[in-house]
C-alpha atoms as a PDB file:
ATOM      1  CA  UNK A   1     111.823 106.191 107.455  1.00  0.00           C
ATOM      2  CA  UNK A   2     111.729 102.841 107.584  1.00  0.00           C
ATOM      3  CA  UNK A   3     111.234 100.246 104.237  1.00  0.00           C
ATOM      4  CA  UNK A   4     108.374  98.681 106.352  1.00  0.00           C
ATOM      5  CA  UNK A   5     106.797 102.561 107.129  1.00  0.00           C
ATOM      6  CA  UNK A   6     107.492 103.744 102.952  1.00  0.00           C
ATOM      7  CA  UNK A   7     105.435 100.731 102.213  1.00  0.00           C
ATOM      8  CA  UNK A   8     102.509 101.557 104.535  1.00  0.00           C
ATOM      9  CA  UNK A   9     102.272 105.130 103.824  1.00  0.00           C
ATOM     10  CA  UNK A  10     102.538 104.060  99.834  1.00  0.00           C
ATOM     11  CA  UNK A  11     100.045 101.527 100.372  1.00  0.00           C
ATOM     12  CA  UNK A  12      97.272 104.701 102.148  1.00  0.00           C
ATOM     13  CA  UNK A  13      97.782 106.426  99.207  1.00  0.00           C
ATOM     14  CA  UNK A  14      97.119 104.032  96.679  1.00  0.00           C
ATOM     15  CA  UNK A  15      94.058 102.992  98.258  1.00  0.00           C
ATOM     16  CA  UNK A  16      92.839 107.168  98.498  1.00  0.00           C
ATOM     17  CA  UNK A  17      94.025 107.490  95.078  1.00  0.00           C
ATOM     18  CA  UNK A  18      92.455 104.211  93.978  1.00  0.00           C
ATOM     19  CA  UNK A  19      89.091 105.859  95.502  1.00  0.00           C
ATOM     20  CA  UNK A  20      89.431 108.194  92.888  1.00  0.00           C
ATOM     21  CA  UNK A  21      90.831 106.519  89.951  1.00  0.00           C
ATOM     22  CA  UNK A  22      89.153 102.807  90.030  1.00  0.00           C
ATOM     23  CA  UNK A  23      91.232 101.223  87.143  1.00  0.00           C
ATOM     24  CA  UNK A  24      94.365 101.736  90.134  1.00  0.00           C
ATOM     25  CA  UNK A  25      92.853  98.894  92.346  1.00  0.00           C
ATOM     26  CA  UNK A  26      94.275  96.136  89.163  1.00  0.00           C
ATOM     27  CA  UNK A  27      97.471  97.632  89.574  1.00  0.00           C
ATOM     28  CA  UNK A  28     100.330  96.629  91.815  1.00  0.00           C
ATOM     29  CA  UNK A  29     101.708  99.066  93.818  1.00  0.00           C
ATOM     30  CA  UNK A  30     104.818  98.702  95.659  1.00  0.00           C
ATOM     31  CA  UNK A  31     108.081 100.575  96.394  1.00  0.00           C
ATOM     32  CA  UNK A  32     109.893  98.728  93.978  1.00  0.00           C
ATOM     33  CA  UNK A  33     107.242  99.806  91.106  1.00  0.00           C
ATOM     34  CA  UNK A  34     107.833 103.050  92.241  1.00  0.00           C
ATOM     35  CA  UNK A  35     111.324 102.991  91.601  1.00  0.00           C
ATOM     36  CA  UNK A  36     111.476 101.132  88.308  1.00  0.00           C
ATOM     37  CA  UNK A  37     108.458 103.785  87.139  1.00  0.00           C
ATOM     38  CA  UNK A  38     110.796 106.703  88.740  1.00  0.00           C
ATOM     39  CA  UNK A  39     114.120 105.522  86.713  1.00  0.00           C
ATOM     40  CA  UNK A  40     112.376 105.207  83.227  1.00  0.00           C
ATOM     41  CA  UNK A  41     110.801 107.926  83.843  1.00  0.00           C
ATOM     42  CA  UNK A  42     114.181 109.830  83.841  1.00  0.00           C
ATOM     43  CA  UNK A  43     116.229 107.722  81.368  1.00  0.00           C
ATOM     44  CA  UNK A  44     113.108 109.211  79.004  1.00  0.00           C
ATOM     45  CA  UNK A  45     113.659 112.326  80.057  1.00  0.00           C
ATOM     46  CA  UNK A  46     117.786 112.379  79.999  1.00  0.00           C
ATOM     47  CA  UNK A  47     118.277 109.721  77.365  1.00  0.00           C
ATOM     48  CA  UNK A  48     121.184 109.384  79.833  1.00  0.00           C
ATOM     49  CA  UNK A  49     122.124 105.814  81.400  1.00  0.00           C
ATOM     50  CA  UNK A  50     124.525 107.370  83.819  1.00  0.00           C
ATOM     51  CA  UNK A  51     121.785 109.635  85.761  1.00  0.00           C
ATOM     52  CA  UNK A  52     119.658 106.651  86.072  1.00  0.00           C
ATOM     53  CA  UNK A  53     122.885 104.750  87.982  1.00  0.00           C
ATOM     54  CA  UNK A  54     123.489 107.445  90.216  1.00  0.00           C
ATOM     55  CA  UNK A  55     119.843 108.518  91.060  1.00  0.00           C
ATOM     56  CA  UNK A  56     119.262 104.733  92.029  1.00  0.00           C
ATOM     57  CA  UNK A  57     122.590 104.495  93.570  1.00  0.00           C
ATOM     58  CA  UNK A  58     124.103 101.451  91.676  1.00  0.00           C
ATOM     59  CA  UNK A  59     127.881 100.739  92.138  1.00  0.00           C
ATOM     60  CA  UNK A  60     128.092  98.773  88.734  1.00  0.00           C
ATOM     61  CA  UNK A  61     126.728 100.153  85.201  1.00  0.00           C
ATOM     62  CA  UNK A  62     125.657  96.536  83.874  1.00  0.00           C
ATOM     63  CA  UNK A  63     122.956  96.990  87.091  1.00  0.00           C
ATOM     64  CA  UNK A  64     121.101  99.645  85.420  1.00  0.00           C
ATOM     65  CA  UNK A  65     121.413  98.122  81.782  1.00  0.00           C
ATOM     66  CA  UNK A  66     118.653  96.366  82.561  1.00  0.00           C
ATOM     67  CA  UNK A  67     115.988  99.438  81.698  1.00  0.00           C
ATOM     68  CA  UNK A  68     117.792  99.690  78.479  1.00  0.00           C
ATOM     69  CA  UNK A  69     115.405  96.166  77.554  1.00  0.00           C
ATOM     70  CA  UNK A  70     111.967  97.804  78.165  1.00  0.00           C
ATOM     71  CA  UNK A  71     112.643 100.473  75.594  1.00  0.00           C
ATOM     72  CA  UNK A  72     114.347  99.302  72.734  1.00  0.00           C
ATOM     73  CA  UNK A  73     114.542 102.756  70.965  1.00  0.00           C
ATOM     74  CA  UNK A  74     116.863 103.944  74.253  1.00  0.00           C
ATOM     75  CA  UNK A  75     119.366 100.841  73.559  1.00  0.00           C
ATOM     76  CA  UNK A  76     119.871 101.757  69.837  1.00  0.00           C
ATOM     77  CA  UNK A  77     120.322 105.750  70.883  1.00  0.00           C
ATOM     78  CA  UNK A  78     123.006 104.682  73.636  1.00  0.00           C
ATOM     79  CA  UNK A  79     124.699 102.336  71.247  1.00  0.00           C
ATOM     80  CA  UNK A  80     124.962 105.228  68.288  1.00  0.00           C
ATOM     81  CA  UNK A  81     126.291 107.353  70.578  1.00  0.00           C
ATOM     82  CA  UNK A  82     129.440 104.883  70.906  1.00  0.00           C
ATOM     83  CA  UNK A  83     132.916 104.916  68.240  1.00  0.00           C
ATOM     84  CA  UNK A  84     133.079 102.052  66.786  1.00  0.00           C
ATOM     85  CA  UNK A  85     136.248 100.299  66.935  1.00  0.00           C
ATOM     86  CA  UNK A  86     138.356 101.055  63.790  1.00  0.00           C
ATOM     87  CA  UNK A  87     138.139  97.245  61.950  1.00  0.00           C
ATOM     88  CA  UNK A  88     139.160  96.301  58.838  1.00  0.00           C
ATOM     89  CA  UNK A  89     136.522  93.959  56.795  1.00  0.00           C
ATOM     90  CA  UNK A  90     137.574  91.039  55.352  1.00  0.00           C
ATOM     91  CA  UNK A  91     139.175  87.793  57.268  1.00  0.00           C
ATOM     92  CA  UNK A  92     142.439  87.331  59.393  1.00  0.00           C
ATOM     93  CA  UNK A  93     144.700  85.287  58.413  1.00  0.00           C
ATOM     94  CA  UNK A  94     147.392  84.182  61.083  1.00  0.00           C
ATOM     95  CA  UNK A  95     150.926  84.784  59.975  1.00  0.00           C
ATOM     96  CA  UNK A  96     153.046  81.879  59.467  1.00  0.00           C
ATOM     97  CA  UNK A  97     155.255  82.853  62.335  1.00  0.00           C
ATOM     98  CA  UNK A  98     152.154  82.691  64.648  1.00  0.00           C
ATOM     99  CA  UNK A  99     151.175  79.439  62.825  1.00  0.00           C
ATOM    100  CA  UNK A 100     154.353  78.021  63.660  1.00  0.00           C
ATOM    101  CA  UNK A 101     154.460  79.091  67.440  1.00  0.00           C
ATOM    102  CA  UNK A 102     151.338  77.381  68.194  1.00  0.00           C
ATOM    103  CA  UNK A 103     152.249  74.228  66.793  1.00  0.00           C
ATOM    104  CA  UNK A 104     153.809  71.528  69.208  1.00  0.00           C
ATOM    105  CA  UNK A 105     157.299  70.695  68.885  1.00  0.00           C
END
């Protein structure tokens, strides 16, 4: 099926189910709607980031990052489940032989 033929038969429906359900016809309906809806619908249901990439088939994770900024509860459950890098606190101080590398001659 073409893009062109989802969009018609998408666009049939809306307008039966519209017929039905009236507060539809203020809505935009498109295959791209459909899509976005579809993938939050199953990062809610996985909580996983990586389904969501391969269901909409992106090549790069930063590409699906994106639905991690419509639910803001989702972004702080992926970032607890990553180790945080072992840091000391406090501030670094260079060591002199560093100091002295850098300067010019």
């Amino acid at each position: 099926m073409t893009r062109s033929g989802f969009e018609c038969v998408l666009s049939k429906h809306a307008t039966t189910a519209a017929a039905q359900c009236p507060s539809l016809t203020s809505k935009r309906i498109s295959p791209h709607v459909l899509r976005h809806s579809c993938a939050l619908t199953i990062l809610q249901a996985t909580g996983d980031l990586r389904k969501v990439a391969l269901w909409l088939g992106h090549a790069d994770m930063q590409t699906t990052e994106m639905y991690l900024r419509v639910d803001p509860s989702e972004k702080l459950t992926a970032l607890a489940g990553v180790v945080p890098l072992a840091l000391r606190s406090g501030r670094f101080k260079a060591p002199d032989k560093l100091i002295a590398m850098l300067k010019p001659d």
